[in-house]
Protein backbone atom coordinates (compact mmCIF):
# COMPACT_ATOMS: atom_id res chain seq x y z
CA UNK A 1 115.98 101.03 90.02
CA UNK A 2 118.17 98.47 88.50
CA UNK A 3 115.59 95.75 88.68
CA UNK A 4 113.12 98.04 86.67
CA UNK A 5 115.60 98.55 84.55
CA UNK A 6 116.63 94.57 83.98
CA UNK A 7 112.73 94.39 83.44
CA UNK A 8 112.18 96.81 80.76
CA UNK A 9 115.10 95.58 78.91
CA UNK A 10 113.89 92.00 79.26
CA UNK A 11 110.12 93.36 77.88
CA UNK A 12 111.87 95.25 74.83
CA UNK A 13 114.41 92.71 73.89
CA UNK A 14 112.21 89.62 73.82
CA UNK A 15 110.55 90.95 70.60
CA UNK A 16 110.57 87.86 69.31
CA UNK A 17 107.64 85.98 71.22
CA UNK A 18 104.26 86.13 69.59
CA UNK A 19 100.78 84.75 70.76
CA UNK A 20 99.95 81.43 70.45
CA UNK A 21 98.60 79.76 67.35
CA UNK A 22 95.35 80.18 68.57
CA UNK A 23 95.53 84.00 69.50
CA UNK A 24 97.98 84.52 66.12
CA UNK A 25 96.23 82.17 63.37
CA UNK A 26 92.99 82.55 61.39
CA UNK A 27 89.90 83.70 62.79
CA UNK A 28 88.42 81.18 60.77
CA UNK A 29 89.82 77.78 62.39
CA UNK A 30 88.15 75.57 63.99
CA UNK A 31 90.43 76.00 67.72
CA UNK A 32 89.46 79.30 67.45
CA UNK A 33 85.59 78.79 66.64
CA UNK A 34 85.91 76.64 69.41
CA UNK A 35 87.96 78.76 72.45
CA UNK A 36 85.06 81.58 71.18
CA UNK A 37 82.28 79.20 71.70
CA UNK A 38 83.79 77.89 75.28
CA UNK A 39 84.60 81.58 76.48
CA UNK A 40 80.82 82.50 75.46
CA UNK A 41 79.71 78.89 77.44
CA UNK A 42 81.91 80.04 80.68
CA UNK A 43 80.28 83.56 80.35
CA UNK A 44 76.90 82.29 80.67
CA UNK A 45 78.11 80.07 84.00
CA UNK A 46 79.50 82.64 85.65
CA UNK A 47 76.31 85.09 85.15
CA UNK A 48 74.20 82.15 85.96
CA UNK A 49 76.00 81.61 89.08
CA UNK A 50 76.20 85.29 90.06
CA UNK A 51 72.62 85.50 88.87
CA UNK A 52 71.42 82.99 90.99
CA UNK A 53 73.68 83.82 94.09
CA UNK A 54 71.60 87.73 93.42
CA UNK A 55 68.51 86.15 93.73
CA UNK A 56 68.53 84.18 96.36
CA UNK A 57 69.82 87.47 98.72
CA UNK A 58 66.61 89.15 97.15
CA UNK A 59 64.53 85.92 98.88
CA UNK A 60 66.21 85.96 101.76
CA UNK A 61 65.83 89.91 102.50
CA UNK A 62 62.10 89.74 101.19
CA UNK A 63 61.44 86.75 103.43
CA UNK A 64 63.23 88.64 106.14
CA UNK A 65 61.02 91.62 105.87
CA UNK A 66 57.75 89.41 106.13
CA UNK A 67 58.57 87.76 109.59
């Protein structure tokens, strides 16, 4: 109980920290432009990868089915 305690009172009483100056600045800046643009770039990898991963379990069970 005591150590939830010591954590909530750690979470309130560090009001003080804020985001970073990418999360906390200017939608408009260019480091922001640019974290958008490489989240959006590791999107498409990861469906890509999962994509690809999908289809190649659909070959193997079709293949599977023909022998």
């Amino acid at each position: 109980m005591r150590l939830l305690f010591n954590i909530l009172v750690l979470f309130f009483i560090f009001d003080f920290l804020s985001a970073c100056a990418v999360c906390y600045g200017d939608p408009d800046e260019p480091a922001v432009k640019a974290v958008q643009a490489g989240i959006w770039f590791l999107l498409g990898v990861v469906s890509f990868v999962l994509s690809s991963i999908a289809m190649f379990i659909y070959n193997i069970i079709k293949k599977s089915r023909e022998v």
